[in-house]
Protein backbone atom coordinates (compact mmCIF):
# COMPACT_ATOMS: atom_id res chain seq x y z
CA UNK A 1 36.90 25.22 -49.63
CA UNK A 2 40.58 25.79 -49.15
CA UNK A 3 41.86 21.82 -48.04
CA UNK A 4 44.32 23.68 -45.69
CA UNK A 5 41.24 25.58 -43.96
CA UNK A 6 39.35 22.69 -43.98
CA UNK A 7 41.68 20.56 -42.27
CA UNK A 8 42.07 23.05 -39.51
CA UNK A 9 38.23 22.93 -39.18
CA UNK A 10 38.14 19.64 -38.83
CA UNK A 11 40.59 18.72 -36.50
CA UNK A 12 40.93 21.90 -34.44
CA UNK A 13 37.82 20.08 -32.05
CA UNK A 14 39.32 17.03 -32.27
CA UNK A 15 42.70 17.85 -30.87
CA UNK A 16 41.26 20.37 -27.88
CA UNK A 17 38.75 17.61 -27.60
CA UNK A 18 40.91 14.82 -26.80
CA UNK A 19 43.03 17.17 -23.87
CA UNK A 20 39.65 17.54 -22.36
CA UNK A 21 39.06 14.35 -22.43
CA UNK A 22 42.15 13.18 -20.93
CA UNK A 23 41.91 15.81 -18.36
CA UNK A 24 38.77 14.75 -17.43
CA UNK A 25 39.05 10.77 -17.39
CA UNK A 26 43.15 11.19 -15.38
CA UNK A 27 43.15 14.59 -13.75
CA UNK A 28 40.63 16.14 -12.45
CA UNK A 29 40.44 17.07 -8.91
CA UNK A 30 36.70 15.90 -8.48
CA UNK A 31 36.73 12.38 -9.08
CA UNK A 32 33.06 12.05 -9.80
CA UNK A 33 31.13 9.33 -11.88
CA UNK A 34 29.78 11.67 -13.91
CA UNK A 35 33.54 13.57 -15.10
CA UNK A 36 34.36 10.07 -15.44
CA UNK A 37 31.58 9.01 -18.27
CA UNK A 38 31.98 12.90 -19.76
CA UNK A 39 35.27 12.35 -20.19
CA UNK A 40 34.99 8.88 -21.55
CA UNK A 41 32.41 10.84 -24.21
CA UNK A 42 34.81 12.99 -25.18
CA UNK A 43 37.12 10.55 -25.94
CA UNK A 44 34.67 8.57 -27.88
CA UNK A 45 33.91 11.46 -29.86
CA UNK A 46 37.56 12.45 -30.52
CA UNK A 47 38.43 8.89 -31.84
CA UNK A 48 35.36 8.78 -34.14
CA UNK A 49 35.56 12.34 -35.29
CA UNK A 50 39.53 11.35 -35.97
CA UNK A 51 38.61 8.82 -37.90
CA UNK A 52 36.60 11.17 -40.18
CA UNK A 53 39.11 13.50 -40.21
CA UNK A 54 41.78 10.83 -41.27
CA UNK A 55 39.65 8.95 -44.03
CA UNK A 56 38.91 12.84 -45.49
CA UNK A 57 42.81 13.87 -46.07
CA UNK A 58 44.27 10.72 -46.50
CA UNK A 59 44.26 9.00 -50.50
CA UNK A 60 41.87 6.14 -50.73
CA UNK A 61 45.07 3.22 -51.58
CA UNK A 62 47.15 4.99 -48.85
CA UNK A 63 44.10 4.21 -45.98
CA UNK A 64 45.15 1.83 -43.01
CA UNK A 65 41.61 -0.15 -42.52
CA UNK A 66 42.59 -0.73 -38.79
CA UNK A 67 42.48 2.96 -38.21
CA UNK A 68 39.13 3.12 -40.09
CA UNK A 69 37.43 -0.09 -37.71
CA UNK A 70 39.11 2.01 -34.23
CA UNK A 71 37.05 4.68 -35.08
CA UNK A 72 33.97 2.99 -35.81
CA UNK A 73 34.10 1.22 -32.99
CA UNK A 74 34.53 4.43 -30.25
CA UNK A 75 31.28 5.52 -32.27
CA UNK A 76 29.00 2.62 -31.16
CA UNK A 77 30.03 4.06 -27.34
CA UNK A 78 29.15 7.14 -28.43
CA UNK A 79 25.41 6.96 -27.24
CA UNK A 80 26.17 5.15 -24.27
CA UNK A 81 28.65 7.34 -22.51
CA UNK A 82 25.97 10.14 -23.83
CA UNK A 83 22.93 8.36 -21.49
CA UNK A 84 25.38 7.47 -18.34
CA UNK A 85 26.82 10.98 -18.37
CA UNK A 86 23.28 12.21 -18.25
CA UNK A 87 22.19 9.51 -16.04
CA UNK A 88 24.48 9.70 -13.38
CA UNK A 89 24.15 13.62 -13.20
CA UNK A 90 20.57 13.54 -12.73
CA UNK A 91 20.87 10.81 -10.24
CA UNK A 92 24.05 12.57 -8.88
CA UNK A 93 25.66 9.07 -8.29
CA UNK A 94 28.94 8.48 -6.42
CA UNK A 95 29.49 5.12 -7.72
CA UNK A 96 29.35 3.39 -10.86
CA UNK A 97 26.34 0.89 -9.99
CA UNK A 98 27.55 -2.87 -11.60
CA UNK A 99 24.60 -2.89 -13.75
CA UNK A 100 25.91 -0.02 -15.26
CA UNK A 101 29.78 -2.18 -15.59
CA UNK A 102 27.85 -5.19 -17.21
CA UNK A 103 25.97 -2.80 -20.01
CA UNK A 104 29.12 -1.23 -20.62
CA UNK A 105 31.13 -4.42 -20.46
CA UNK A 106 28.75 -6.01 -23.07
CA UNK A 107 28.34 -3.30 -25.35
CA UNK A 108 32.53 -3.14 -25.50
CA UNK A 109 32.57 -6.66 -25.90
CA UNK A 110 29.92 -6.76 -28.73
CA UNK A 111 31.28 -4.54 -30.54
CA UNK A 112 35.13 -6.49 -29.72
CA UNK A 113 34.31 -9.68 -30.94
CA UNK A 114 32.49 -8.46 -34.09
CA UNK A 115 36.24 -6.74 -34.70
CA UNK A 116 37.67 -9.86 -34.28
CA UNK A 117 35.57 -12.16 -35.70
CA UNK A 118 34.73 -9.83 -38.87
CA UNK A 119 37.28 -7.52 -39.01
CA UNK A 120 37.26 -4.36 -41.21
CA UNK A 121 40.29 -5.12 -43.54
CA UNK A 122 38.46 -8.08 -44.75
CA UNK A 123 35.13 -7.82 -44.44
CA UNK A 124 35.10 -4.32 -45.34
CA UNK A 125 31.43 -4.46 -47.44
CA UNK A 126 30.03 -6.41 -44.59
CA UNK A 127 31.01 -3.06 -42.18
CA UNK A 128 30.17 -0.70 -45.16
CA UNK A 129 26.62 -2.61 -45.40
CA UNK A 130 25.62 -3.58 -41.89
CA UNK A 131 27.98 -2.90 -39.29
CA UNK A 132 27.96 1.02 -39.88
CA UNK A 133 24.29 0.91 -39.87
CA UNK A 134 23.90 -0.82 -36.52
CA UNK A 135 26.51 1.10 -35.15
CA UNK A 136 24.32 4.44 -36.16
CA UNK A 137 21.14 2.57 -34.71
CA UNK A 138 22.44 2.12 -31.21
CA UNK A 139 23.84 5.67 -31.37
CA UNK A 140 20.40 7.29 -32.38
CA UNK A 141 19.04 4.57 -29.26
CA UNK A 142 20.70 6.09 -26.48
CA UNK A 143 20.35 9.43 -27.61
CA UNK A 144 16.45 8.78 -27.53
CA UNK A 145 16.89 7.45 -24.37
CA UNK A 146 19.33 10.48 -22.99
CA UNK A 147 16.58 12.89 -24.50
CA UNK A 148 13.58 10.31 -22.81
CA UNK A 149 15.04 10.85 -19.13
CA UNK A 150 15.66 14.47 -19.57
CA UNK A 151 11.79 15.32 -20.41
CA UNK A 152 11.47 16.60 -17.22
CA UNK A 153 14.26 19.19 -17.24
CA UNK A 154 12.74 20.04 -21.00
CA UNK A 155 9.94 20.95 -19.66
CA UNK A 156 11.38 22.99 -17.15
CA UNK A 157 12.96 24.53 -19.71
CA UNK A 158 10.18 26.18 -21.34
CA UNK A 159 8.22 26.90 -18.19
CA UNK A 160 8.01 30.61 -18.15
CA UNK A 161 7.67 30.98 -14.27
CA UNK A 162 10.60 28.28 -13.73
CA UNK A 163 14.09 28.36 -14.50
CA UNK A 164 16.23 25.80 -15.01
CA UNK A 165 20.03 25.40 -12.89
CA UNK A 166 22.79 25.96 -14.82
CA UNK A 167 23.71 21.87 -14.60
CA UNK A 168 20.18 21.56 -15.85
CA UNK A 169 20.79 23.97 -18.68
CA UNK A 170 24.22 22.49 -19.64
CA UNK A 171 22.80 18.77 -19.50
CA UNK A 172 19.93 19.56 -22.02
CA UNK A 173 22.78 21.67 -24.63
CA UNK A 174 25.18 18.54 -23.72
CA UNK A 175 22.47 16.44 -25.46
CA UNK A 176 21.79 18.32 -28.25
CA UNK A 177 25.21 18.99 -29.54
CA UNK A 178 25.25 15.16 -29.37
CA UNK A 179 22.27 15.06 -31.64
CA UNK A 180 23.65 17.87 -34.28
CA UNK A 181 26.39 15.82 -34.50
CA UNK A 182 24.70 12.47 -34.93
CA UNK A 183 22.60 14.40 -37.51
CA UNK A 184 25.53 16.35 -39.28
CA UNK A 185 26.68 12.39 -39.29
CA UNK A 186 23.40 10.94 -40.93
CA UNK A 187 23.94 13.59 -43.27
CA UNK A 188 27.69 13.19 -44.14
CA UNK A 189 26.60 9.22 -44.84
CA UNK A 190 24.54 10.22 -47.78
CA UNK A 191 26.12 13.23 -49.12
CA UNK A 192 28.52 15.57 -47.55
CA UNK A 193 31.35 13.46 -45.54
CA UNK A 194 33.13 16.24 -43.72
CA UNK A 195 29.95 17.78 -42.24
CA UNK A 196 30.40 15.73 -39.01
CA UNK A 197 33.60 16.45 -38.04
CA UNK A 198 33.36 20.69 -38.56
CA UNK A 199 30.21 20.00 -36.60
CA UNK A 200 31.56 18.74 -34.00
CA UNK A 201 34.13 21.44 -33.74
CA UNK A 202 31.83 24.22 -34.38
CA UNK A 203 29.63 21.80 -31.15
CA UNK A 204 32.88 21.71 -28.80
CA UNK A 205 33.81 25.77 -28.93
CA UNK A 206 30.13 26.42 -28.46
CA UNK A 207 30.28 24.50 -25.73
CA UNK A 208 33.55 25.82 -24.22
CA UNK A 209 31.57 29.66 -24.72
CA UNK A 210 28.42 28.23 -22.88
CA UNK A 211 30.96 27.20 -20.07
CA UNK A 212 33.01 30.61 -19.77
CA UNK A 213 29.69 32.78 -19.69
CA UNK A 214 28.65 31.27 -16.85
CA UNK A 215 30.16 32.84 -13.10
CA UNK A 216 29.07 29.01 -11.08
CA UNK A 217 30.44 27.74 -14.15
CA UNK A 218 32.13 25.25 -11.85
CA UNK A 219 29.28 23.66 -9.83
CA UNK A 220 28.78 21.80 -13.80
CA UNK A 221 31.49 18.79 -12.47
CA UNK A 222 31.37 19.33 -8.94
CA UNK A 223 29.94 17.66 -6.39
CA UNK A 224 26.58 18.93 -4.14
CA UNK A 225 27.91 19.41 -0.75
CA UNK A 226 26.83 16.64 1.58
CA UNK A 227 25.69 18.81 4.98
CA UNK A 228 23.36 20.19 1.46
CA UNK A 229 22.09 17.36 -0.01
CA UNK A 230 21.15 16.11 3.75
CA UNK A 231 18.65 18.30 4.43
CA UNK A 232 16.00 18.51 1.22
CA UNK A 233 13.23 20.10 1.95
CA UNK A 234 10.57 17.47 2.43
CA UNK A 235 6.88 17.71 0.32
CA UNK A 236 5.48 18.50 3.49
CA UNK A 237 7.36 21.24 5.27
CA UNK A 238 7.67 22.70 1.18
CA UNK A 239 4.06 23.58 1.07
CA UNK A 240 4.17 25.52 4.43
CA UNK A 241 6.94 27.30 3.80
CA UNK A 242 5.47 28.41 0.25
CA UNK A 243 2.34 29.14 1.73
CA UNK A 244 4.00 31.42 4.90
CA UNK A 245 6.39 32.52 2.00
CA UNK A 246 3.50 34.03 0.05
CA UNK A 247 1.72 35.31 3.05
CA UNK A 248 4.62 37.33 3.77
CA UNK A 249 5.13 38.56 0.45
CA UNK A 250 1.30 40.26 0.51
CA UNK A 251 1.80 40.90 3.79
CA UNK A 252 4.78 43.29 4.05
CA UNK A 253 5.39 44.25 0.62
CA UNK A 254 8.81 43.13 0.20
CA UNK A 255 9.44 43.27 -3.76
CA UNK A 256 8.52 47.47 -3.37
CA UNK A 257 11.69 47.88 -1.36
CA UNK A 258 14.32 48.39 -4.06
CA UNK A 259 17.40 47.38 -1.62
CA UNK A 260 15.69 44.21 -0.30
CA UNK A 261 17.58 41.24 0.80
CA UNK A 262 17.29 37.17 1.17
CA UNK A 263 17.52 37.69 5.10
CA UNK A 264 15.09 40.16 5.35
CA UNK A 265 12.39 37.88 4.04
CA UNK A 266 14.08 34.93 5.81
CA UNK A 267 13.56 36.61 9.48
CA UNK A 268 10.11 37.28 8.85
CA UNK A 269 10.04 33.66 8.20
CA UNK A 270 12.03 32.05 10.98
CA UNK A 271 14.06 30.02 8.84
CA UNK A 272 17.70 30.83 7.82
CA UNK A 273 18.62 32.60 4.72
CA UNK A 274 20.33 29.86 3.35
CA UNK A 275 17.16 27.34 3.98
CA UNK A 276 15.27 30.02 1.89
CA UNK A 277 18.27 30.09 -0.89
CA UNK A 278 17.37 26.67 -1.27
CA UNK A 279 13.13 26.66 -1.55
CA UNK A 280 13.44 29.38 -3.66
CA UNK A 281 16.12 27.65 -6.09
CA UNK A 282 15.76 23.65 -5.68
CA UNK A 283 11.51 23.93 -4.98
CA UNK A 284 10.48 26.85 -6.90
CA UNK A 285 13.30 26.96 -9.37
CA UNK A 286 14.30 30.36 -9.74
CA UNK A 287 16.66 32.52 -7.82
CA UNK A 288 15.94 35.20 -5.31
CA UNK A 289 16.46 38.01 -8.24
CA UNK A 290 14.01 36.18 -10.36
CA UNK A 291 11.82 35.66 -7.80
CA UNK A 292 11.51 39.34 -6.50
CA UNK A 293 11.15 40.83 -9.59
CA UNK A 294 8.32 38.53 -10.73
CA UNK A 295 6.48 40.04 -7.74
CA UNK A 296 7.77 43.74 -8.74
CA UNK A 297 6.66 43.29 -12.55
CA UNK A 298 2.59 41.70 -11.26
CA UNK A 299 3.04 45.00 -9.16
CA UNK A 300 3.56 47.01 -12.26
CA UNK A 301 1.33 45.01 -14.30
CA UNK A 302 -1.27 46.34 -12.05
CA UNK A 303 -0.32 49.74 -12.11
CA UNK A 304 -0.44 49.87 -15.79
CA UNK A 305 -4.15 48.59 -15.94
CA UNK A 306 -5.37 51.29 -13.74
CA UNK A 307 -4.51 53.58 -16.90
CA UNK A 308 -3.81 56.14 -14.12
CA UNK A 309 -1.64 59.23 -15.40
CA UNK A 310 1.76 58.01 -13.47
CA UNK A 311 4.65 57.86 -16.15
CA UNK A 312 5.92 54.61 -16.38
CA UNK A 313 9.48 55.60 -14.52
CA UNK A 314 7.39 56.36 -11.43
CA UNK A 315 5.24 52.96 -12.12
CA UNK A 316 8.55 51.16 -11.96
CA UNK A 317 9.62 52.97 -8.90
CA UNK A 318 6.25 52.44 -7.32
CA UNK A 319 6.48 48.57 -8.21
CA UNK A 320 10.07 48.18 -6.54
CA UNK A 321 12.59 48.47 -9.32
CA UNK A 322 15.41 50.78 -8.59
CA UNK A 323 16.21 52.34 -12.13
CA UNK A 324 13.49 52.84 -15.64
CA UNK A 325 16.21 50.70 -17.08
CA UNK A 326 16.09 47.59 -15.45
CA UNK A 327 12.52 47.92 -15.07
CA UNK A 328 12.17 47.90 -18.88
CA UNK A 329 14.48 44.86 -19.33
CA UNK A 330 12.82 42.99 -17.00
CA UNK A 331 9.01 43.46 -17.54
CA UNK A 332 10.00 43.05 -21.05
CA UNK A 333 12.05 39.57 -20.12
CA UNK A 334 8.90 38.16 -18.34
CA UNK A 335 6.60 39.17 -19.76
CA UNK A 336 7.65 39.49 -23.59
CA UNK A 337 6.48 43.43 -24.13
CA UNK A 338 7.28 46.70 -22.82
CA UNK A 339 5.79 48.01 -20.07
CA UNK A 340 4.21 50.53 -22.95
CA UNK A 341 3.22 48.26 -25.09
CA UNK A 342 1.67 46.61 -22.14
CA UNK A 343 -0.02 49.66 -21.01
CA UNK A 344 -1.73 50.41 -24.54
CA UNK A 345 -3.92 46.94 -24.14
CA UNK A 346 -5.53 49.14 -21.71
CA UNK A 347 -5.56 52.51 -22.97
């Protein structure tokens, strides 16, 4: 590979990185705990990946060692920013707690005194041999840990009927760039050296595109209102409202009126459209598009069984959708076949 490409590559995420970083641990309006400990990730990341970057394009006798043990220190942090960041989003905390101060505190000073005690420069094949390795270990740790609290968001994930927020989304790809580049890392040990740092710029710009496709792109590193978060719907009043919720669905048909709305369902109810926003999205998981058309495609479902001699344009008419289009793309979506290939099963 061109070395002038390659340098680009390889420091193109490292440079964008750091701004963000900066932006994120000085400057940002919402001074939350968790912008605080994504920031301080980034930043981790940057110095590491730096390192990389600077040990790839600069001669072997021309190397400052310093530089080298900077870097490898911000990468024993790397995990632990990685499982706080998480942490504190899931928790949505407003505060650092001081438990959280003294892990950090001793995992900066561990990794402090073993810099000045055994410094790089002179105890290079003591780093090369055991330092690096335990450095790696605590890395792949947290990481196990970050993936450990998020198992209930993974399986979310792959819940067909359920889908995840966007914050949900963004935590679990958060994590696994984290592990393709601890694993582009693992690799770059053993054999290819500059895998970890075009990985992590390839990582950061898929990232950034995640982030710019998304319209409440925002809600990522802001805050949950507080007159919201105050009134969760409790386990109790959750199962009556699902239960009135689904009466009311059989009841007066609401997915086969194509221009249907949240407060039309929510009157019927008694509750206010926005308390209904808020079953259907924090209790049931989905929004109210998702949650309509689930009912419109079992509507069509049954349709199609009947084998009656309606063409499937008028089936998805009949079931509530307001064009053959979105009817296809959405049976399809949920269910994983055209509303044909559906149909034949039965034919």
């Amino acid at each position: 590979m061109d070395i002038p490409l390659l340098f680009f590559l390889c420091s193109i995420g490292v440079f964008n990185g750091f701004l963000a970083s900066i932006y994120f641990l000085f400057f940002s309006k919402q001074k939350r705990v968790q912008n605080f400990f994504f920031g301080l990730l980034l930043l981790v990341l940057c110095i590491r990946i730096g390192k990389s970057v600077y040990t790839i394009f600069t001669p072997r006798e021309e190397r400052n060692l310093w530089i080298l043990q900077i870097g490898l220190s911000a990468c024993f942090l790397i995990g632990a920013a990685t499982f706080f960041y998480v942490k504190a989003s899931i928790e949505n905390k407003k505060s650092i707690p001081t438990s959280w101060k003294i892990h950090g505190g001793l995992l900066l000073l561990i990794i402090t005194v073993i810099g000045i005690v055994k410094p790089y420069p002179y105890f290079k094949e003591l780093w090369t041999n055991f330092v690096v390795q335990f450095i790696y270990a605590v890395w792949g740790m947290y990481l196990a840990l970050s993936i450990y609290i998020l198992k209930d968001i993974i399986k979310k994930y792959f819940q067909k009927n359920i889908r995840c927020t966007t914050s949900e989304v963004w935590l679990l790809i958060l994590v696994l760039a984290n592990v393709l580049i601890f694993a582009a890392y693992m690799i770059g040990y053993f054999y290819l050296y500059f895998v970890g740092t075009i990985t992590f710029s390839v990582v950061f710009y898929a990232l950034l595109i995640f982030l710019l496709s998304k319209k409440n792109r925002d809600t990522i590193f802001q805050d949950i209102p507080e007159k919201y978060q105050a009134k969760k719907i409790d386990k109790t009043e959750e199962e009556q409202l699902i239960a009135a919720l689904k009466e009311a669905m059989e009841t007066h048909q609401f997915h086969k009126n194509t221009n249907v709305k949240l407060n039309d369902i929510a009157k019927v109810l008694h509750i206010s459209s926005h308390k209904l926003s808020q079953l259907l999205n924090d209790n049931l998981g989905k929004n109210f598009a998702l949650f309509i058309n689930e009912y419109r495609v079992e509507e069509a479902k049954k349709l199609l069984q009947e084998n009656n001699q309606f063409t499937l344009e008028s089936i998805g008419f009949e079931a509530g959708f307001s064009s053959k289009s979105t009817f296809y793309a959405t049976f399809k979506k949920l269910i994983g076949k055209t509303p044909a290939e559906f149909k034949k099963q039965f034919s």
